[in-house]
PDB file of N, CA and C in Angstrom:
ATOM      1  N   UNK A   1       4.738  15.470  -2.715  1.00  0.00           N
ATOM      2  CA  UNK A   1       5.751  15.662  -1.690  1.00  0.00           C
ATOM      3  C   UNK A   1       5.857  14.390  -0.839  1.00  0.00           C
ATOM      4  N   UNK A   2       7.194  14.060  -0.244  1.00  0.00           N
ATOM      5  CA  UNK A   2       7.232  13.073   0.349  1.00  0.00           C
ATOM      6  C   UNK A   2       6.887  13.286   1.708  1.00  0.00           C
ATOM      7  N   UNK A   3       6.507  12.090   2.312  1.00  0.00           N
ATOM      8  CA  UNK A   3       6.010  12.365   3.646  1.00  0.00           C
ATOM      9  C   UNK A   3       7.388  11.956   4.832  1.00  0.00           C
ATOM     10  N   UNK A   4       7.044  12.276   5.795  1.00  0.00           N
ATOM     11  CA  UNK A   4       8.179  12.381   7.152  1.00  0.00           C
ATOM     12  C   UNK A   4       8.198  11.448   7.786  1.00  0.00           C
ATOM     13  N   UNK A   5       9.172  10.743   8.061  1.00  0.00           N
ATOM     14  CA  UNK A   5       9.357   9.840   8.912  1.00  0.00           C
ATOM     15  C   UNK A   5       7.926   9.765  10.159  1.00  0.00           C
ATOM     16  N   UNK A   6       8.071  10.904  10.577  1.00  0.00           N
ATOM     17  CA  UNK A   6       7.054  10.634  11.876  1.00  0.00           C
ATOM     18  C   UNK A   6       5.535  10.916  11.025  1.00  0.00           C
ATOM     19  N   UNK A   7       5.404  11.143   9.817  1.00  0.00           N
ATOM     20  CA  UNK A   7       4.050  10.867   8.935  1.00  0.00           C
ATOM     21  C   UNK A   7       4.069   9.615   8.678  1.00  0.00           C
ATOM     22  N   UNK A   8       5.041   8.601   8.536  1.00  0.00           N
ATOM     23  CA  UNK A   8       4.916   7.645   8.133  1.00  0.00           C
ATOM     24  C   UNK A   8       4.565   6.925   8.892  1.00  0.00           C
ATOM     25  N   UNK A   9       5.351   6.983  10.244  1.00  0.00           N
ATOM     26  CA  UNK A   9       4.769   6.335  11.866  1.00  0.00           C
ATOM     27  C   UNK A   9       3.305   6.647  12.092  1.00  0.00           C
ATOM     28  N   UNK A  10       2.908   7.612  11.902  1.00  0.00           N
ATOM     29  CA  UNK A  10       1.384   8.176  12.267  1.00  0.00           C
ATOM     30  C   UNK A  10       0.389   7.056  11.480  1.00  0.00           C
ATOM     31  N   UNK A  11       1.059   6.690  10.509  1.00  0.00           N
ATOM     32  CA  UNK A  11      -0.308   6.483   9.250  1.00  0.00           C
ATOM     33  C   UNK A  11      -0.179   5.144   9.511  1.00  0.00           C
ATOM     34  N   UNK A  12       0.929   4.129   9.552  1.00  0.00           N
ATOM     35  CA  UNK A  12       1.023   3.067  10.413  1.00  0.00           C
ATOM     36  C   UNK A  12       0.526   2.372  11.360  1.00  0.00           C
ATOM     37  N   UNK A  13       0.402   3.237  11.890  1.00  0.00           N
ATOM     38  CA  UNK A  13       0.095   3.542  13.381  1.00  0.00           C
ATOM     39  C   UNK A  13      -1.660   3.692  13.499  1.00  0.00           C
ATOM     40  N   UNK A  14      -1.941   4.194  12.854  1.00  0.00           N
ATOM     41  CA  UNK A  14      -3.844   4.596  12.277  1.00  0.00           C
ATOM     42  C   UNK A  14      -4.075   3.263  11.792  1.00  0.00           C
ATOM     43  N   UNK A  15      -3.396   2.531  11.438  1.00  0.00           N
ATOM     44  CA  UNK A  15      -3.805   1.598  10.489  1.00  0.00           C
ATOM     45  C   UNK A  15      -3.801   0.164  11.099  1.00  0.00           C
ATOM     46  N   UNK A  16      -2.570  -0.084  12.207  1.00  0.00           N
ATOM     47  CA  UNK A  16      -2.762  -0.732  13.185  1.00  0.00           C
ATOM     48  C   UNK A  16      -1.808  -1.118  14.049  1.00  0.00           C
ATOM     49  N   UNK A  17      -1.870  -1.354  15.319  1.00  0.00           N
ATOM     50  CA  UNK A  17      -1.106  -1.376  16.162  1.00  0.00           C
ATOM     51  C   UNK A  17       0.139  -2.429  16.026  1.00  0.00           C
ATOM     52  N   UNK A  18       0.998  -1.330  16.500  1.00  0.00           N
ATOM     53  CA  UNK A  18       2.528  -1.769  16.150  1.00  0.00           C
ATOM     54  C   UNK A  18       4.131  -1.873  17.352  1.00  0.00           C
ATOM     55  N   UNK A  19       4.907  -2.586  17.559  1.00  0.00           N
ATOM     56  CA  UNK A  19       5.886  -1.768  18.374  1.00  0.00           C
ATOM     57  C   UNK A  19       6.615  -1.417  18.109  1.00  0.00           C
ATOM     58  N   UNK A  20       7.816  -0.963  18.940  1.00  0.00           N
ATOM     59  CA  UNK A  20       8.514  -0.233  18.008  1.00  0.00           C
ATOM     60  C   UNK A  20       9.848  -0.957  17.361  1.00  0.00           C
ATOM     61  N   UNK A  21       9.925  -2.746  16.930  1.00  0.00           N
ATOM     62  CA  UNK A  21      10.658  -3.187  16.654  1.00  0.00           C
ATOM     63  C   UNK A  21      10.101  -2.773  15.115  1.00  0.00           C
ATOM     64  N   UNK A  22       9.096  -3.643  14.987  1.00  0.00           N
ATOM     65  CA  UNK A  22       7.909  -3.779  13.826  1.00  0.00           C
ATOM     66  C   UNK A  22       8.181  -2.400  13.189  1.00  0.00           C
ATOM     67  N   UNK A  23       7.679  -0.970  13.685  1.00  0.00           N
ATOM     68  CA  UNK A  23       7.899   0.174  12.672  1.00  0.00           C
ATOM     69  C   UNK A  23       9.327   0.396  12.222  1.00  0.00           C
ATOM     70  N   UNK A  24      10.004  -0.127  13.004  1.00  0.00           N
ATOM     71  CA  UNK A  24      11.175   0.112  12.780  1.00  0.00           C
ATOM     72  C   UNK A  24      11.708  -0.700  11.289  1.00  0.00           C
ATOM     73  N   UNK A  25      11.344  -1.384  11.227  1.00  0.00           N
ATOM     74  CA  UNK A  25      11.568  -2.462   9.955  1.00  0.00           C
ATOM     75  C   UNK A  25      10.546  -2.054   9.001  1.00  0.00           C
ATOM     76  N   UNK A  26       9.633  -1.856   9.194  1.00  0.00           N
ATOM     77  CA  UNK A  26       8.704  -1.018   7.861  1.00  0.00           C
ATOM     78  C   UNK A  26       9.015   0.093   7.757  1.00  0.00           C
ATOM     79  N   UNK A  27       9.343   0.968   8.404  1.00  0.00           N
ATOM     80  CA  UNK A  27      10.199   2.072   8.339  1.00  0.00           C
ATOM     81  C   UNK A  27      11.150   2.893   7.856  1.00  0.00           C
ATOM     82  N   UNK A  28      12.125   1.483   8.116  1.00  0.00           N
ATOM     83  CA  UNK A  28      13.587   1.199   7.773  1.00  0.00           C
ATOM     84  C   UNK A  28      14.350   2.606   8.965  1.00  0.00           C
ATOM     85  N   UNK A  29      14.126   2.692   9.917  1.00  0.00           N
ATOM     86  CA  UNK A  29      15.247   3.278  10.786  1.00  0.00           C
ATOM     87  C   UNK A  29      15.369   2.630  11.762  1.00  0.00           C
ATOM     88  N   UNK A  30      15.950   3.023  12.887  1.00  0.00           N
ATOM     89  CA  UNK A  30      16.583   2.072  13.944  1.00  0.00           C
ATOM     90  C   UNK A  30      15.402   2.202  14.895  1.00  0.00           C
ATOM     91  N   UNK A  31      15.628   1.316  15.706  1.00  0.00           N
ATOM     92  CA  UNK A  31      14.246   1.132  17.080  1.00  0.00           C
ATOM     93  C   UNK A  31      14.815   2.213  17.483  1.00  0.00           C
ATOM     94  N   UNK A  32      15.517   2.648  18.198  1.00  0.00           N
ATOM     95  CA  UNK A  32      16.055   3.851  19.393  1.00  0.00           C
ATOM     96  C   UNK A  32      15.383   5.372  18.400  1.00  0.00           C
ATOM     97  N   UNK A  33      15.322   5.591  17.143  1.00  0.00           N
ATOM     98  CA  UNK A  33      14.878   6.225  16.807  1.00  0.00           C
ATOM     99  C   UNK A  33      13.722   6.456  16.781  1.00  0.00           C
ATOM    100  N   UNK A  34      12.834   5.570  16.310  1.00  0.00           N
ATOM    101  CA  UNK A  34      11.588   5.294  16.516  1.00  0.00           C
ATOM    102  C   UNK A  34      10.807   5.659  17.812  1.00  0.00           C
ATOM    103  N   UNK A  35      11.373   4.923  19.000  1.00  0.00           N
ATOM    104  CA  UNK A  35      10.909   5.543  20.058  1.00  0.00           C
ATOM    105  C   UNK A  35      10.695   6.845  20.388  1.00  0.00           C
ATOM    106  N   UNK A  36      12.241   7.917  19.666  1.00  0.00           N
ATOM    107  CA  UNK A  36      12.559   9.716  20.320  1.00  0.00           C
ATOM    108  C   UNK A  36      11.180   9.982  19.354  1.00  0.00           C
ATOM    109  N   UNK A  37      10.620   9.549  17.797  1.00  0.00           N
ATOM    110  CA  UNK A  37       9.344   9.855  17.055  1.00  0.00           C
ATOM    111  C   UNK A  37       8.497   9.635  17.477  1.00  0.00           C
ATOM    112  N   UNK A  38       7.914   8.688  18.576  1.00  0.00           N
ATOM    113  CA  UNK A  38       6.806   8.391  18.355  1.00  0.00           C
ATOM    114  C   UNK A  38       6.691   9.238  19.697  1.00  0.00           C
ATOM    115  N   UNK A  39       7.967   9.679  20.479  1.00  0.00           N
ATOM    116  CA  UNK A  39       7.283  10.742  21.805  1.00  0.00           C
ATOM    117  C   UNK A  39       6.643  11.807  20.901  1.00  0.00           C
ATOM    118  N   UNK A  40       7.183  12.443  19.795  1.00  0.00           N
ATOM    119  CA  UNK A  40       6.786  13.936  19.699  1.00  0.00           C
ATOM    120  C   UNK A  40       5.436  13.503  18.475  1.00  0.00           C
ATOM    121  N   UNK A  41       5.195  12.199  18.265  1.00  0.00           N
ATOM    122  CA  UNK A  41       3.465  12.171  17.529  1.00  0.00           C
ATOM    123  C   UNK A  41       2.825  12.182  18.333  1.00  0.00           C
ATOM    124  N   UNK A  42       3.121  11.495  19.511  1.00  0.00           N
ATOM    125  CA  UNK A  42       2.718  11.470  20.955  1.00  0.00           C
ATOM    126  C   UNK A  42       1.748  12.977  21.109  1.00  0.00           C
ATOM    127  N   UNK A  43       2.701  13.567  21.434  1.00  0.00           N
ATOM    128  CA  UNK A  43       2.640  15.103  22.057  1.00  0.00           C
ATOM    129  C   UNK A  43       1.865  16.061  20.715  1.00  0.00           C
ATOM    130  N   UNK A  44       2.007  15.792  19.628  1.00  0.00           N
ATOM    131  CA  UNK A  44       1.226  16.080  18.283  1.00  0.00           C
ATOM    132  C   UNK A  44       0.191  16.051  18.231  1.00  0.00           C
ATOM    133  N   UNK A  45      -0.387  14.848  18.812  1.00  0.00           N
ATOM    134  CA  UNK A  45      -1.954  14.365  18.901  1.00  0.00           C
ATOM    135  C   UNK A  45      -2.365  14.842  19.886  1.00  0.00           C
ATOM    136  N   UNK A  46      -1.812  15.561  20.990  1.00  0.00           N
ATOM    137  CA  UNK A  46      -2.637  16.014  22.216  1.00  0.00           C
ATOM    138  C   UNK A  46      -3.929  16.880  21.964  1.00  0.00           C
ATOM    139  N   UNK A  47      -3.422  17.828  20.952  1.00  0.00           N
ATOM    140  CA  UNK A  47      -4.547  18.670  20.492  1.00  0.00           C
ATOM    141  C   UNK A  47      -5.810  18.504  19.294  1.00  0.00           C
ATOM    142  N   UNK A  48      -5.208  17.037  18.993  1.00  0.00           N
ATOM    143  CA  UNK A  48      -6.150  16.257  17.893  1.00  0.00           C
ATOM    144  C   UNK A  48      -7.178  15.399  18.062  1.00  0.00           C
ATOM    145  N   UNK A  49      -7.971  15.506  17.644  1.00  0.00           N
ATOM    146  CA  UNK A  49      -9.337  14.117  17.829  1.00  0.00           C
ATOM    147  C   UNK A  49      -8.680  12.970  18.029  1.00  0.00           C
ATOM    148  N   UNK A  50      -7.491  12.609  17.638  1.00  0.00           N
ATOM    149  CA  UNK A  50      -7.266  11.255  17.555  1.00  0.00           C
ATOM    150  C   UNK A  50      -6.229  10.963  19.302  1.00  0.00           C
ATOM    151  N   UNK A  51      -6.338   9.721  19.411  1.00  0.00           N
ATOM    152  CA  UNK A  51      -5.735   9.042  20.806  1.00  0.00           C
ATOM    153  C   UNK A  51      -4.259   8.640  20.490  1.00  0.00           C
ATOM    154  N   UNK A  52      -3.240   8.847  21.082  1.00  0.00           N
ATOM    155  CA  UNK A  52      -2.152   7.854  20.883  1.00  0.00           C
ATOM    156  C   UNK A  52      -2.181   6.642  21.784  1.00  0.00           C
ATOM    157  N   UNK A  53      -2.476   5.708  22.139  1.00  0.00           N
ATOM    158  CA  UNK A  53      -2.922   4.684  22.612  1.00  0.00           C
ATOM    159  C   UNK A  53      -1.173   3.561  22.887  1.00  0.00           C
ATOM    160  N   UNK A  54      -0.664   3.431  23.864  1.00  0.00           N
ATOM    161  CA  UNK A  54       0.108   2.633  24.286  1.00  0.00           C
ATOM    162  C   UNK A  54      -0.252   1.580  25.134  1.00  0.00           C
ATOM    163  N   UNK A  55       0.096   0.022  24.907  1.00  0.00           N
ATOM    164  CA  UNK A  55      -0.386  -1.257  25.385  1.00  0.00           C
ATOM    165  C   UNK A  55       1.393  -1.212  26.236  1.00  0.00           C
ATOM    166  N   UNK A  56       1.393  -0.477  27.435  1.00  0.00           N
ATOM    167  CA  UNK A  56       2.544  -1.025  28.304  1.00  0.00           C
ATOM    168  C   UNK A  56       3.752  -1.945  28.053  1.00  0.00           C
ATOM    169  N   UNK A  57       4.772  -1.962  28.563  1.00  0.00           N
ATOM    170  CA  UNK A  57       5.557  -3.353  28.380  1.00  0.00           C
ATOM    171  C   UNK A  57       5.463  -4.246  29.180  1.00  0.00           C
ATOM    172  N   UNK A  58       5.444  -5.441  29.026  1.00  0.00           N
ATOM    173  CA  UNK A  58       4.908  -6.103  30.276  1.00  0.00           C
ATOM    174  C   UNK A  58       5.921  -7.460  30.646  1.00  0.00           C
ATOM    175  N   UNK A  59       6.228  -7.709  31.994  1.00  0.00           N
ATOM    176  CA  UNK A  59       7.515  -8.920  32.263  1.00  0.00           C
ATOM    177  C   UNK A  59       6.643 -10.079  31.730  1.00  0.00           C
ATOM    178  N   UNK A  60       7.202 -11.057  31.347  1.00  0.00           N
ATOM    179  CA  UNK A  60       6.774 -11.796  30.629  1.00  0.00           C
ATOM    180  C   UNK A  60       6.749 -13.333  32.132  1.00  0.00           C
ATOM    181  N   UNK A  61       7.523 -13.062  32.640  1.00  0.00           N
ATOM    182  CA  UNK A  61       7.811 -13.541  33.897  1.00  0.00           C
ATOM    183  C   UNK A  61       6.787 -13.501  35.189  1.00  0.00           C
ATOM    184  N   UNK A  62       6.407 -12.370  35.604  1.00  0.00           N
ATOM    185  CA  UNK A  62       5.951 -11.789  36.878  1.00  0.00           C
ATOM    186  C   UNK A  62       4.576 -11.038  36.844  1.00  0.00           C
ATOM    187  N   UNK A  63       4.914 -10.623  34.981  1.00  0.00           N
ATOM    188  CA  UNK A  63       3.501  -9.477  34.885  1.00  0.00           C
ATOM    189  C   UNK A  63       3.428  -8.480  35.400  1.00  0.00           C
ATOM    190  N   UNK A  64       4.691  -7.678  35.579  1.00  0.00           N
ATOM    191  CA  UNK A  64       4.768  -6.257  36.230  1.00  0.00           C
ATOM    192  C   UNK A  64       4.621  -5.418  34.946  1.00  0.00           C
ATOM    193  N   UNK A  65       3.897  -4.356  34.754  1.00  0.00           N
ATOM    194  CA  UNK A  65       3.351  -3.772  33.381  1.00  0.00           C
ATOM    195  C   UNK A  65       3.245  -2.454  34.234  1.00  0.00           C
ATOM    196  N   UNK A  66       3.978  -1.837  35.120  1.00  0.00           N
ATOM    197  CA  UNK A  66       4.172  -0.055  35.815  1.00  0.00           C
ATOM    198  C   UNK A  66       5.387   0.316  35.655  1.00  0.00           C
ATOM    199  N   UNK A  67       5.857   0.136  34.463  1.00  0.00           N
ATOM    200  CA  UNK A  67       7.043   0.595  34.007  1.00  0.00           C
ATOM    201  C   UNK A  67       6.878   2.405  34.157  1.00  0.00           C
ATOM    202  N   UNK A  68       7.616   3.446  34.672  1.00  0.00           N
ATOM    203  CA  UNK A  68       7.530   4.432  34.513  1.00  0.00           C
ATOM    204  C   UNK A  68       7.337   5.368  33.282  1.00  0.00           C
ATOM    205  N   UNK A  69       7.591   4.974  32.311  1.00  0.00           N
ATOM    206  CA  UNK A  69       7.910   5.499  30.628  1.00  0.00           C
ATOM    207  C   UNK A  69       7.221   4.613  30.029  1.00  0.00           C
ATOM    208  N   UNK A  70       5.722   4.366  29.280  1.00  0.00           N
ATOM    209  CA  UNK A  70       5.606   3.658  28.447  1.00  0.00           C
ATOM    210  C   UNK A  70       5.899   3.454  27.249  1.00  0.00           C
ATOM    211  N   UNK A  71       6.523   4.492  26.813  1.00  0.00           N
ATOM    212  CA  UNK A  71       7.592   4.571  25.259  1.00  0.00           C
ATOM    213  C   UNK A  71       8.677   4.725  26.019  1.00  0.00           C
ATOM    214  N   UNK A  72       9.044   3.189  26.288  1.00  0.00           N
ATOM    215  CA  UNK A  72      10.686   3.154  26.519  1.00  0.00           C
ATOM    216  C   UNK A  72      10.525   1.359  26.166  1.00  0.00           C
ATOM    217  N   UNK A  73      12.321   1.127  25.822  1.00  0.00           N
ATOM    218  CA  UNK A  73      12.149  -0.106  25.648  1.00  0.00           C
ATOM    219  C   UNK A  73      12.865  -0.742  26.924  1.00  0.00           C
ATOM    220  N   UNK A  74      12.394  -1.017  28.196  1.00  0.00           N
ATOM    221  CA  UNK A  74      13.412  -1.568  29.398  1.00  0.00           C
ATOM    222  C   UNK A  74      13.627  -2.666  29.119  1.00  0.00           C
ATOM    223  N   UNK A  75      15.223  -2.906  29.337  1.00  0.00           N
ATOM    224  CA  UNK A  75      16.047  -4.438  29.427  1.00  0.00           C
ATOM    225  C   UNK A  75      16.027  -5.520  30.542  1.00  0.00           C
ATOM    226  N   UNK A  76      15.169  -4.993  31.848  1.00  0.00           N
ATOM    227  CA  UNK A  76      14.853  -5.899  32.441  1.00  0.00           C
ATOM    228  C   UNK A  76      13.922  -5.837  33.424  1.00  0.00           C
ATOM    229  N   UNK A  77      13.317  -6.292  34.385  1.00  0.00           N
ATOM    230  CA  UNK A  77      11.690  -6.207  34.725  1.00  0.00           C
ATOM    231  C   UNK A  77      12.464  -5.155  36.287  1.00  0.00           C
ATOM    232  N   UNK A  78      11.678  -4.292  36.934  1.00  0.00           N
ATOM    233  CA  UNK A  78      12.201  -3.399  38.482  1.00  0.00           C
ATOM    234  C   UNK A  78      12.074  -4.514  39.121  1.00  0.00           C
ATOM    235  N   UNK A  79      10.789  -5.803  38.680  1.00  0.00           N
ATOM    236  CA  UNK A  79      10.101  -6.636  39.932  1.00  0.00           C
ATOM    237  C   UNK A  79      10.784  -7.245  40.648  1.00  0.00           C
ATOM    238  N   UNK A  80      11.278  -8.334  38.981  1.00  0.00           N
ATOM    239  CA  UNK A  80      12.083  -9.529  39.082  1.00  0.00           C
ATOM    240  C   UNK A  80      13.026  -9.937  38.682  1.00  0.00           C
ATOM    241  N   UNK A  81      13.500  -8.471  38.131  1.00  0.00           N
ATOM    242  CA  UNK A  81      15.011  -8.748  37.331  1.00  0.00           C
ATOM    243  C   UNK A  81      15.059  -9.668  36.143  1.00  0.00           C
ATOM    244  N   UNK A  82      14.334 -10.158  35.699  1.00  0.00           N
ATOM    245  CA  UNK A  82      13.933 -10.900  34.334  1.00  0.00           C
ATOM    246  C   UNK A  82      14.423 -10.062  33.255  1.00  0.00           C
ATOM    247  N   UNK A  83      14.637 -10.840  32.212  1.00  0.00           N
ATOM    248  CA  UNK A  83      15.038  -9.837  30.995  1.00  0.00           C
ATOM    249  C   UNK A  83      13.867  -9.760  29.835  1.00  0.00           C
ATOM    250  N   UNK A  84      13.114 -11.051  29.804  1.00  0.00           N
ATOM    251  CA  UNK A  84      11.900 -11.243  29.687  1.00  0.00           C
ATOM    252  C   UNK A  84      10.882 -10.271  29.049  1.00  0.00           C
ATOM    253  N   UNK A  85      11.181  -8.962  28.565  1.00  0.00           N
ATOM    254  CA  UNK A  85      10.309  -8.336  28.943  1.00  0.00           C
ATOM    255  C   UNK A  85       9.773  -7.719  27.616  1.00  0.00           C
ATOM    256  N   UNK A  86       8.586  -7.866  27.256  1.00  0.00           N
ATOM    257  CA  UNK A  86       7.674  -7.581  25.904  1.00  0.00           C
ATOM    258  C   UNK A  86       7.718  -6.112  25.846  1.00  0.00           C
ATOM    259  N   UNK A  87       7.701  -5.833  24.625  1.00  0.00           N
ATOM    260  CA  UNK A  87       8.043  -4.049  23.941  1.00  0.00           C
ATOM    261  C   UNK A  87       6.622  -3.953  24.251  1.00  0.00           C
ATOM    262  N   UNK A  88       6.727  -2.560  24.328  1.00  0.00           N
ATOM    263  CA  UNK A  88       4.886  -2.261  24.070  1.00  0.00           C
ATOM    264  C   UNK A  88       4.531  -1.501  22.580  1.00  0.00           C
ATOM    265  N   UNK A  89       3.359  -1.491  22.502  1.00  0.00           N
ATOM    266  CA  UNK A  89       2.648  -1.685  21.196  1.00  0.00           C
ATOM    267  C   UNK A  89       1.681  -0.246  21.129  1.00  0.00           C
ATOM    268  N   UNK A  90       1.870   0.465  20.081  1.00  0.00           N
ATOM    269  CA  UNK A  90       1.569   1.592  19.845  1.00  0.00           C
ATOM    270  C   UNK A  90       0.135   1.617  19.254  1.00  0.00           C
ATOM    271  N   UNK A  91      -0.871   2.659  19.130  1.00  0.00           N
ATOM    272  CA  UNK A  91      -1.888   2.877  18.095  1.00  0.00           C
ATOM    273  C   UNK A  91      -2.469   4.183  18.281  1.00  0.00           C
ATOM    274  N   UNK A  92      -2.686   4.812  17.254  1.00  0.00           N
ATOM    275  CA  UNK A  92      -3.513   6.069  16.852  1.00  0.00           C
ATOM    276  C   UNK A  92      -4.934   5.349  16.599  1.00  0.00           C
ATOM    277  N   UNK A  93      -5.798   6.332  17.357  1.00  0.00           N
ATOM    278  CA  UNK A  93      -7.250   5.657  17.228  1.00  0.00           C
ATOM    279  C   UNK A  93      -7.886   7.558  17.248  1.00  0.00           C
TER     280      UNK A  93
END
């Protein structure tokens, strides 16, 4: 049987840390998708041994990394208005 998009993110994801441009291209679906999947592996793993582990987005500018949503991709920093601003990076541990 074939496995699910968000099986495929999971096992990826176990294997090593990724964002969500990167799964998106091993993947083959769009980033905006990727993100609505990786909330509900997110929420999947709550009851599992394993961690979903998010590395923040961070201004590349200022270093403001308290973005409210860490699975989101923001277009520009609250701090400094920079556009600057690094995806964050996923992992199942």
């Amino acid at each position: 049987m074939e496995s699910t998009t968000r099986q495929r993110l999971a096992d990826e994801l176990r294997a090593e840390a990724a964002t969500a441009s990167a799964l998106a291209s091993t993947v083959g679906v769009p980033r905006s998708v990727v993100l609505d999947h990786l909330r509900h592996v997110a929420r999947s793993l709550s009851d599992a041994d394993e961690q979903f582990l998010v590395a923040p987005p961070t201004c590349r500018e200022c270093g403001f990394d308290g973005f409210d949503d860490p699975i989101n991709d923001p277009s520009r920093c609250p701090d400094c208005k920079s556009e600057r601003v690094e995806e964050p990076a996923f992992k199942i541990e």
